[in-house]
N, C-alpha and C. Protein backbone atom coordinates (compact mmCIF):
# COMPACT_ATOMS: atom_id res chain seq x y z
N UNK A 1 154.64 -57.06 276.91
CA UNK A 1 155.50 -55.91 277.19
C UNK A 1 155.49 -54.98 275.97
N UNK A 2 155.37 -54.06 276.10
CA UNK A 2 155.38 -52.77 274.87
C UNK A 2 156.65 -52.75 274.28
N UNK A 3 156.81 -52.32 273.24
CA UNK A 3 158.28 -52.08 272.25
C UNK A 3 157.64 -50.66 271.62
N UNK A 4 158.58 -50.33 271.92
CA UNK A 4 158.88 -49.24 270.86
C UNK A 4 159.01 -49.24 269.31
N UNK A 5 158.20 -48.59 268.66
CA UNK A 5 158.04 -49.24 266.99
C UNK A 5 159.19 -47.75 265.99
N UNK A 6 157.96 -46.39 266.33
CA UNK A 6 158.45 -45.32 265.79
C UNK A 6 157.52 -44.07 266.41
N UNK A 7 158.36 -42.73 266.05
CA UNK A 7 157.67 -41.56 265.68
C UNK A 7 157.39 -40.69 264.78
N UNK A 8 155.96 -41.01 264.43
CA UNK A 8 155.67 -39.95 263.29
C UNK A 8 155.55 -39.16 263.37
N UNK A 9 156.49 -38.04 262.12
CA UNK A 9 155.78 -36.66 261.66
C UNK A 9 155.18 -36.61 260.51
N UNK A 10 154.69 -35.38 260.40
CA UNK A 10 154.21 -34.90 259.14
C UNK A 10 155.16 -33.75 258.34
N UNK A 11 155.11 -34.33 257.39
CA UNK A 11 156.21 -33.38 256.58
C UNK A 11 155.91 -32.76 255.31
N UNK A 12 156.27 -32.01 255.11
CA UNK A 12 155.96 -31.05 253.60
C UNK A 12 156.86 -31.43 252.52
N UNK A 13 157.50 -31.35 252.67
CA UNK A 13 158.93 -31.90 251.70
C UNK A 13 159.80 -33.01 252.07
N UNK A 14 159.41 -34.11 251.52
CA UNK A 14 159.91 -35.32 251.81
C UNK A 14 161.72 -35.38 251.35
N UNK A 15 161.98 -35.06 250.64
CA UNK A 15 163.45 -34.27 250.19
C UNK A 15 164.31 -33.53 250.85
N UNK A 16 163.75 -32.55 250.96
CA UNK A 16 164.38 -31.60 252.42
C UNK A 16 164.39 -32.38 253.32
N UNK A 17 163.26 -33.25 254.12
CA UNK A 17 163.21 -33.28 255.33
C UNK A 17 163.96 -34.82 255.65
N UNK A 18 163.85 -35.50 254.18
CA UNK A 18 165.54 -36.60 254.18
C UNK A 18 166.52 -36.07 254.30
N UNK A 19 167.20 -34.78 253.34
CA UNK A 19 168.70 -33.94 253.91
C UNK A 19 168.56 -33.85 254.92
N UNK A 20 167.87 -33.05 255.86
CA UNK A 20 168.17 -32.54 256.86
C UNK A 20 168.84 -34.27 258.07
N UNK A 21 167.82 -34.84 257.97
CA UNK A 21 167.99 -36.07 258.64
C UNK A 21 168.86 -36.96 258.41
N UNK A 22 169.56 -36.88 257.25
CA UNK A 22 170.80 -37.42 256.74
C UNK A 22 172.29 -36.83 257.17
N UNK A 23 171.82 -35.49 257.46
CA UNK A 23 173.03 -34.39 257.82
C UNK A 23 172.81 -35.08 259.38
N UNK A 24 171.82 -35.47 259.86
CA UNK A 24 172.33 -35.69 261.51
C UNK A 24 173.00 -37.24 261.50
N UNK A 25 172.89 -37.79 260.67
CA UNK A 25 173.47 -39.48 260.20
C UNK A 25 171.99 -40.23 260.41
N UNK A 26 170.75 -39.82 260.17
CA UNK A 26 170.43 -41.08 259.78
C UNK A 26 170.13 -41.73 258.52
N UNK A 27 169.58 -42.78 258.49
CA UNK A 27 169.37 -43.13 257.05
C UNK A 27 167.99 -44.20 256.76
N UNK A 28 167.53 -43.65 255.89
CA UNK A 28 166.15 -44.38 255.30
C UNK A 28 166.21 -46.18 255.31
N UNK A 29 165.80 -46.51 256.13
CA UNK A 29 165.36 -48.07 256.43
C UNK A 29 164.50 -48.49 255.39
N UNK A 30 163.13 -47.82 255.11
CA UNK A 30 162.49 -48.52 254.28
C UNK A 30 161.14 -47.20 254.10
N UNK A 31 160.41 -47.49 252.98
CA UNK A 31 159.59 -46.25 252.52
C UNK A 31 158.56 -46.91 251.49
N UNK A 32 156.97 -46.63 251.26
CA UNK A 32 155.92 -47.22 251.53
C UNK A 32 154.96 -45.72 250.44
N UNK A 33 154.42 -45.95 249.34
CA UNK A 33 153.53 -45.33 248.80
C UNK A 33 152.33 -45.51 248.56
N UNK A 34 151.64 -44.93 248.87
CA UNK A 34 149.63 -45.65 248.80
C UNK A 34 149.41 -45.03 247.69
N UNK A 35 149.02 -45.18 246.75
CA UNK A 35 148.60 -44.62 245.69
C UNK A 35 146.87 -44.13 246.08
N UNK A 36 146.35 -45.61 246.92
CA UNK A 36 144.94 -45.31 247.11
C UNK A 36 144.68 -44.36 247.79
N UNK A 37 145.63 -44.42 249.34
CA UNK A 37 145.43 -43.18 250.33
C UNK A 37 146.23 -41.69 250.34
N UNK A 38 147.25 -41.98 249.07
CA UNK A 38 147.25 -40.73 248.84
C UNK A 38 148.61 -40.14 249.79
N UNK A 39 148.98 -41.16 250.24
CA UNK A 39 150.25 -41.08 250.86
C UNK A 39 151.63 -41.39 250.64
N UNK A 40 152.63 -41.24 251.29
CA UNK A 40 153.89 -41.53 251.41
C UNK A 40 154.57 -41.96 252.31
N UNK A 41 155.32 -42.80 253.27
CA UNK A 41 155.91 -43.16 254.58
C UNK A 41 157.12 -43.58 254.27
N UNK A 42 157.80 -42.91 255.46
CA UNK A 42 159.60 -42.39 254.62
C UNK A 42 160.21 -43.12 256.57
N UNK A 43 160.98 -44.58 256.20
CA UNK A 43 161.24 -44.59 257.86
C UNK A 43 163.02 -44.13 258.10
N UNK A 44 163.25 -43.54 258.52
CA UNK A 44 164.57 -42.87 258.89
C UNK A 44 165.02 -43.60 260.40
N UNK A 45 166.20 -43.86 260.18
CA UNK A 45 166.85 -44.47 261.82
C UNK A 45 168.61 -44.04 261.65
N UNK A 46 168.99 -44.43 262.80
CA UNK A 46 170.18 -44.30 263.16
C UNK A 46 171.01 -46.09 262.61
N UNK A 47 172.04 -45.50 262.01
CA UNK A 47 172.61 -47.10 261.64
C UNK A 47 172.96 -47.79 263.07
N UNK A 48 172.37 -48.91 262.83
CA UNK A 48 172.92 -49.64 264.29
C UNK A 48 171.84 -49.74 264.91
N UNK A 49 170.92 -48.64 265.12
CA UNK A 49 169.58 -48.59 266.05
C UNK A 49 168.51 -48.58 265.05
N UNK A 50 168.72 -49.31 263.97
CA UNK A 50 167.12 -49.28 263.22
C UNK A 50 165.81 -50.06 263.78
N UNK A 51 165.98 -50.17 265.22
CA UNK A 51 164.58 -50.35 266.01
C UNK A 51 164.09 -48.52 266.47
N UNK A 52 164.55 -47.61 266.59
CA UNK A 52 164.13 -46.82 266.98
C UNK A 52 163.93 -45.83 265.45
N UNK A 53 162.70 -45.62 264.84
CA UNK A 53 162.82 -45.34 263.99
C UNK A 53 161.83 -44.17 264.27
N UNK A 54 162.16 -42.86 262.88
CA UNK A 54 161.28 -41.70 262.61
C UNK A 54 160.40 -42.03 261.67
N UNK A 55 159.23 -41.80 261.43
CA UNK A 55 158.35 -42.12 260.53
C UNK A 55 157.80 -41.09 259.58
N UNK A 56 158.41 -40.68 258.47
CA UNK A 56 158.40 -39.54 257.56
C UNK A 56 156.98 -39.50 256.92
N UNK A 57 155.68 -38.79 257.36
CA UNK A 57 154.81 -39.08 256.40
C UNK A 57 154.37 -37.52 255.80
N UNK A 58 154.04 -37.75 254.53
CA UNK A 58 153.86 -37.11 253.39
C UNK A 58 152.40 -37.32 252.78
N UNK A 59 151.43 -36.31 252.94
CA UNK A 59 149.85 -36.59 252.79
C UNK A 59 150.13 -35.67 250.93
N UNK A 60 149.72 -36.56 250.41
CA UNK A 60 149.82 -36.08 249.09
C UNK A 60 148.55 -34.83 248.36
N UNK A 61 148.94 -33.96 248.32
CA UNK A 61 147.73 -32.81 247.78
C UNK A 61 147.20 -33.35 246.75
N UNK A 62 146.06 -32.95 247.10
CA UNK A 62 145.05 -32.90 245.54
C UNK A 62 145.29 -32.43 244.56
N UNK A 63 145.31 -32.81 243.28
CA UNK A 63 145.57 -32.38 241.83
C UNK A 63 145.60 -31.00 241.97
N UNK A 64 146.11 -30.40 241.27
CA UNK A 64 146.46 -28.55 241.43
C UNK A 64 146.60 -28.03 242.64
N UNK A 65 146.51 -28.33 243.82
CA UNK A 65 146.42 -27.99 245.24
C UNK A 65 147.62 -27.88 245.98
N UNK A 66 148.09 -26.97 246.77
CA UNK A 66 149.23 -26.90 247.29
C UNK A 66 148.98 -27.99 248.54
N UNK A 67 150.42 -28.21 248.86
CA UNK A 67 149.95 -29.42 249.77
C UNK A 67 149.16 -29.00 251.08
N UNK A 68 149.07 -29.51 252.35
CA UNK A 68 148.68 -28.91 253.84
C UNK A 68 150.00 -28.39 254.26
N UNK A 69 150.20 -27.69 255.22
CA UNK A 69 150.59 -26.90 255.85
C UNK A 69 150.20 -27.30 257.28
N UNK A 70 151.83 -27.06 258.09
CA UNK A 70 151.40 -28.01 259.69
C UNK A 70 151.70 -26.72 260.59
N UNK A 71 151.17 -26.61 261.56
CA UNK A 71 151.40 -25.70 263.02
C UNK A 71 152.67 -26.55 262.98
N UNK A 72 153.50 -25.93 264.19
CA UNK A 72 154.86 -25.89 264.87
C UNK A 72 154.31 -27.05 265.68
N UNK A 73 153.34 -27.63 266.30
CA UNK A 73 153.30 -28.78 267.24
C UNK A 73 153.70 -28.51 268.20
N UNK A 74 153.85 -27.23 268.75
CA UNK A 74 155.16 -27.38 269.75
C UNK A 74 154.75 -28.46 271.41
N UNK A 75 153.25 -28.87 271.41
CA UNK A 75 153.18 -29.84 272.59
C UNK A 75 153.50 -31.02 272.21
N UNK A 76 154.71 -31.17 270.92
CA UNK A 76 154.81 -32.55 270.54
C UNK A 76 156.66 -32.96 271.31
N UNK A 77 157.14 -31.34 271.42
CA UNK A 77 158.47 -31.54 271.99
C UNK A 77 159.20 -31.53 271.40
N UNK A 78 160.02 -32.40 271.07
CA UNK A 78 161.25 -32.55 270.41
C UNK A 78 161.35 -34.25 270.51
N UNK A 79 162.28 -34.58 269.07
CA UNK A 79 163.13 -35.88 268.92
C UNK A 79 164.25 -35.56 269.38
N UNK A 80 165.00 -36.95 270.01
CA UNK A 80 166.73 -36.55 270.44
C UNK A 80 167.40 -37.49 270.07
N UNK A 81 168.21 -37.21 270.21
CA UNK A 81 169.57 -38.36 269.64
C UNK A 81 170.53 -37.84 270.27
N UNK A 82 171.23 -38.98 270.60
CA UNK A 82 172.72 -39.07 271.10
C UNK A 82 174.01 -38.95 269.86
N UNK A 83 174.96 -37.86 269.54
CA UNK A 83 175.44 -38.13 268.69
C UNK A 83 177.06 -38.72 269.74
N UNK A 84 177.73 -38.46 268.85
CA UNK A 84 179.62 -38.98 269.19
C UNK A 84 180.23 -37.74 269.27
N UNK A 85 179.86 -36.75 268.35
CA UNK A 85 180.79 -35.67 268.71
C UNK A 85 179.84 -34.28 268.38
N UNK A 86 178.93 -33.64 269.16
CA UNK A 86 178.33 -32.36 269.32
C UNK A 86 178.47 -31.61 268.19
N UNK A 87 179.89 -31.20 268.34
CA UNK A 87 180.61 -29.80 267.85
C UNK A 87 180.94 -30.74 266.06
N UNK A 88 181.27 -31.48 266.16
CA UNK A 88 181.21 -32.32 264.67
C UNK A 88 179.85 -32.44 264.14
N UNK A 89 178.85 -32.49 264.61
CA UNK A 89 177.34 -33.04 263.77
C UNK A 89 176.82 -31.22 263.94
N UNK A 90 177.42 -30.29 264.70
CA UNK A 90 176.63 -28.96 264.08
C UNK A 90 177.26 -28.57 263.33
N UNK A 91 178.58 -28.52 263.10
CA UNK A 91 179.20 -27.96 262.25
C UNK A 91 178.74 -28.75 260.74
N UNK A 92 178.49 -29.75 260.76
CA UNK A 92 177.91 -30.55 259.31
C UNK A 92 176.71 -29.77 259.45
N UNK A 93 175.94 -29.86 260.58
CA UNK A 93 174.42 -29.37 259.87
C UNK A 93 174.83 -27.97 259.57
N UNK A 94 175.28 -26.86 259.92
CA UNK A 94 175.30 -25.60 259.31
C UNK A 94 176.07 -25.44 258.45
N UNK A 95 177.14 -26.53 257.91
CA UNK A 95 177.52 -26.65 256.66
C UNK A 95 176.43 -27.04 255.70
N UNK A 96 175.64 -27.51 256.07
CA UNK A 96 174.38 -28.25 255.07
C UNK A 96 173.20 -26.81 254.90
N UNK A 97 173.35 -25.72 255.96
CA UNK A 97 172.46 -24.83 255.81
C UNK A 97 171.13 -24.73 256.57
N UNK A 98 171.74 -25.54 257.95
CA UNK A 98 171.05 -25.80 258.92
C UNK A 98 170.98 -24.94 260.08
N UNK A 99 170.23 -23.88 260.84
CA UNK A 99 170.48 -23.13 261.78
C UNK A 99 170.49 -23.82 263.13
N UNK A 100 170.99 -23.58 263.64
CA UNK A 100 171.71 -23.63 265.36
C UNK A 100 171.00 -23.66 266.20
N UNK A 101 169.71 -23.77 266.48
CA UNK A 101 168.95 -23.00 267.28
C UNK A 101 169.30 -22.36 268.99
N UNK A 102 169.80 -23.58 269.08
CA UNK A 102 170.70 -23.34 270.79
C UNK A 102 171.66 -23.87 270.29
N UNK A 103 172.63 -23.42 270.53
CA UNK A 103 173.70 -23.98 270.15
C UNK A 103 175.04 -25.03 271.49
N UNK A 104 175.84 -25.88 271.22
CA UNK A 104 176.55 -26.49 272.20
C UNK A 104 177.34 -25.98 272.98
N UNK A 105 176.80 -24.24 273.51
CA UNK A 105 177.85 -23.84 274.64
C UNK A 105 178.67 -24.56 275.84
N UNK A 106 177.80 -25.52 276.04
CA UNK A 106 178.39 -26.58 277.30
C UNK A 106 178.79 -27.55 277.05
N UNK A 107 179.08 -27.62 275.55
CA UNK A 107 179.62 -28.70 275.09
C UNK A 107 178.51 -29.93 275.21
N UNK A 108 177.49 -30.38 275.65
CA UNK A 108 176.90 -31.40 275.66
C UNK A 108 175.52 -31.15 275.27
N UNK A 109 174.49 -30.15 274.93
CA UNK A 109 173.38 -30.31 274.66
C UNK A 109 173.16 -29.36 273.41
N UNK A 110 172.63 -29.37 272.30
CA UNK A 110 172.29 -28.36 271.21
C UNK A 110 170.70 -28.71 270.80
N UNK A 111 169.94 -27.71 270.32
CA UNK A 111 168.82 -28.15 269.46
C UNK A 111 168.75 -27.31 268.00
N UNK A 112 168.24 -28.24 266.94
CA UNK A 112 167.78 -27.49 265.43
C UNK A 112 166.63 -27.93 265.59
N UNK A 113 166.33 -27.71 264.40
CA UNK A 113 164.31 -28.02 263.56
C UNK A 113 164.62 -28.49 262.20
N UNK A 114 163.80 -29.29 261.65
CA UNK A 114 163.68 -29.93 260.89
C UNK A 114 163.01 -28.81 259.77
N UNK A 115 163.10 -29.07 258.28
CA UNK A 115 162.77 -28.00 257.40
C UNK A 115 160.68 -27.72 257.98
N UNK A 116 160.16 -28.83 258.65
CA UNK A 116 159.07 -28.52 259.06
C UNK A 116 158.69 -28.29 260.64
N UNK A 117 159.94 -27.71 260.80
CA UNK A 117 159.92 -26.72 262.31
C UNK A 117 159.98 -27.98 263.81
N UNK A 118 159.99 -29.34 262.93
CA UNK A 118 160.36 -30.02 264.50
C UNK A 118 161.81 -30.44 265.38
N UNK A 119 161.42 -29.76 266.60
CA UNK A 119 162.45 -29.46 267.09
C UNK A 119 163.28 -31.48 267.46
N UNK A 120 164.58 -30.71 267.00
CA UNK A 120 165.48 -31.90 267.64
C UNK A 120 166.66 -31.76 268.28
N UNK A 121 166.71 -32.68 269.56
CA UNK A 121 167.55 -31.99 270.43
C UNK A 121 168.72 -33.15 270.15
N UNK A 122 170.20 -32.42 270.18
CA UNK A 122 171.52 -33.52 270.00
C UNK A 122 171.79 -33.58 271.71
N UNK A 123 172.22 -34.65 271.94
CA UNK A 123 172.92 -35.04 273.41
C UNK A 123 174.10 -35.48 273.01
N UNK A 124 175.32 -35.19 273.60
CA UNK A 124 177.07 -35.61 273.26
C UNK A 124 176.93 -36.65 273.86
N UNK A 125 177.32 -37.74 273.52
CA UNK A 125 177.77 -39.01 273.96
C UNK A 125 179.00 -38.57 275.04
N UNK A 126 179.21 -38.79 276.56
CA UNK A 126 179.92 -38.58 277.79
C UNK A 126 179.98 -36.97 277.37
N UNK A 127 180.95 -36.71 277.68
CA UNK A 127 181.55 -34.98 278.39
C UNK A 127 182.68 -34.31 276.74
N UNK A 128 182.28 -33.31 276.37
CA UNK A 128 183.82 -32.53 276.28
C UNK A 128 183.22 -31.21 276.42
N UNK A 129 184.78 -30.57 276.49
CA UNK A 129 184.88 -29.41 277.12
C UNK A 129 184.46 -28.11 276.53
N UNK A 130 183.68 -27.19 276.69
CA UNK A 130 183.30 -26.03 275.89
C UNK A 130 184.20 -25.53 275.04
N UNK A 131 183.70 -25.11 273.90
CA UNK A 131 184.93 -24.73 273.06
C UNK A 131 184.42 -23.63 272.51
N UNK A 132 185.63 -22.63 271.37
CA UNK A 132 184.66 -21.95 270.63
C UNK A 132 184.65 -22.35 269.06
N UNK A 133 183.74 -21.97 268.41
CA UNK A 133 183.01 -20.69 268.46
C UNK A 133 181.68 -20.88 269.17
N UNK A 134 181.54 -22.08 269.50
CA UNK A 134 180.05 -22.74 270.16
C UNK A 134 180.04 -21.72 271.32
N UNK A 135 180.99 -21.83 272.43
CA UNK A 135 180.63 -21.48 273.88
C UNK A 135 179.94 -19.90 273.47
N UNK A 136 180.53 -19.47 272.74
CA UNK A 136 180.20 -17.62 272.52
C UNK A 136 178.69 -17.26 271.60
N UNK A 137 178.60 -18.42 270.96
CA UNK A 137 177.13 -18.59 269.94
C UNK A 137 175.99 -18.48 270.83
N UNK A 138 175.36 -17.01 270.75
CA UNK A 138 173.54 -16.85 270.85
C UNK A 138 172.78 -18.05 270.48
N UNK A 139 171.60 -18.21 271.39
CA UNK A 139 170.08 -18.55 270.92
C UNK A 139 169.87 -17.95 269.82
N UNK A 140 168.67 -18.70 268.42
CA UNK A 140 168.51 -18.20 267.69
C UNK A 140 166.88 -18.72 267.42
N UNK A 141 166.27 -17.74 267.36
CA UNK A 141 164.53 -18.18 267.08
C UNK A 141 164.60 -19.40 268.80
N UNK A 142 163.29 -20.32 268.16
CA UNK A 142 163.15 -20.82 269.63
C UNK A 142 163.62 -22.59 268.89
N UNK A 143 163.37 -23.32 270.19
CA UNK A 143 163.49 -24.70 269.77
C UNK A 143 162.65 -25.51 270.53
């Protein structure tokens, strides 16, 4: 039977792209440096669910070389997570300096991007009720 292990991205800034993922609550399980291959692997999960893990990888540039640079992926979709309270985990991420992209007008669905543009969508754990300043908050860029 198949299990679910993880999903990797590729990331530019292994730093940033821990804040950002820390601002949604997760937290670094465990992390892996190749010196030979020139890499980095950063695993991020949800406390409680550290079987479902993100896989942070970091391709290390060549001596003087700026690192690679990734397309948007966008046929890769989005990561999601279920948080506890919507309107509580955006208000942390745009306290952290995180944009909105759709924001929780209906109270139950929002998406941001990660500092390397991958989209992640929040799902509210059951129902609450539209509120503001969410219900009145524009789309912003895409997600």
């Amino acid at each position: 039977m198949p299990k679910y292990l993880h999903t990797m991205i590729r990331v530019t800034d292994v730093d940033a792209t821990l804040r950002f993922f820390e601002l949604l609550g997760l937290k670094e399980v465990r992390r892996m440096e190749n010196e030979k291959g020139r890499f980095t692997l950063v695993f991020v999960a949800a406390p409680g669910d550290e079987d479902a893990q993100v896989e942070l990888t970091y391709n290390w540039p060549a001596e003087g070389e700026e690192g690679e640079q990734y397309g948007e992926g966008r046929n890769f979709g989005h990561l999601a997570y279920r948080v506890e309270n919507i309107y509580e985990t955006c208000q942390r991420l745009m306290d952290g300096g995180v944009t909105i992209n759709r924001p929780p007008r209906d109270g139950h669905m929002a998406y941001v991007r990660s500092p390397d543009n991958i989209s992640v969508e929040l799902l509210q754990d059951g129902h609450l009720e539209p509120a503001e300043p969410w219900k009145s908050m524009p789309n912003v860029g895409i997600w």
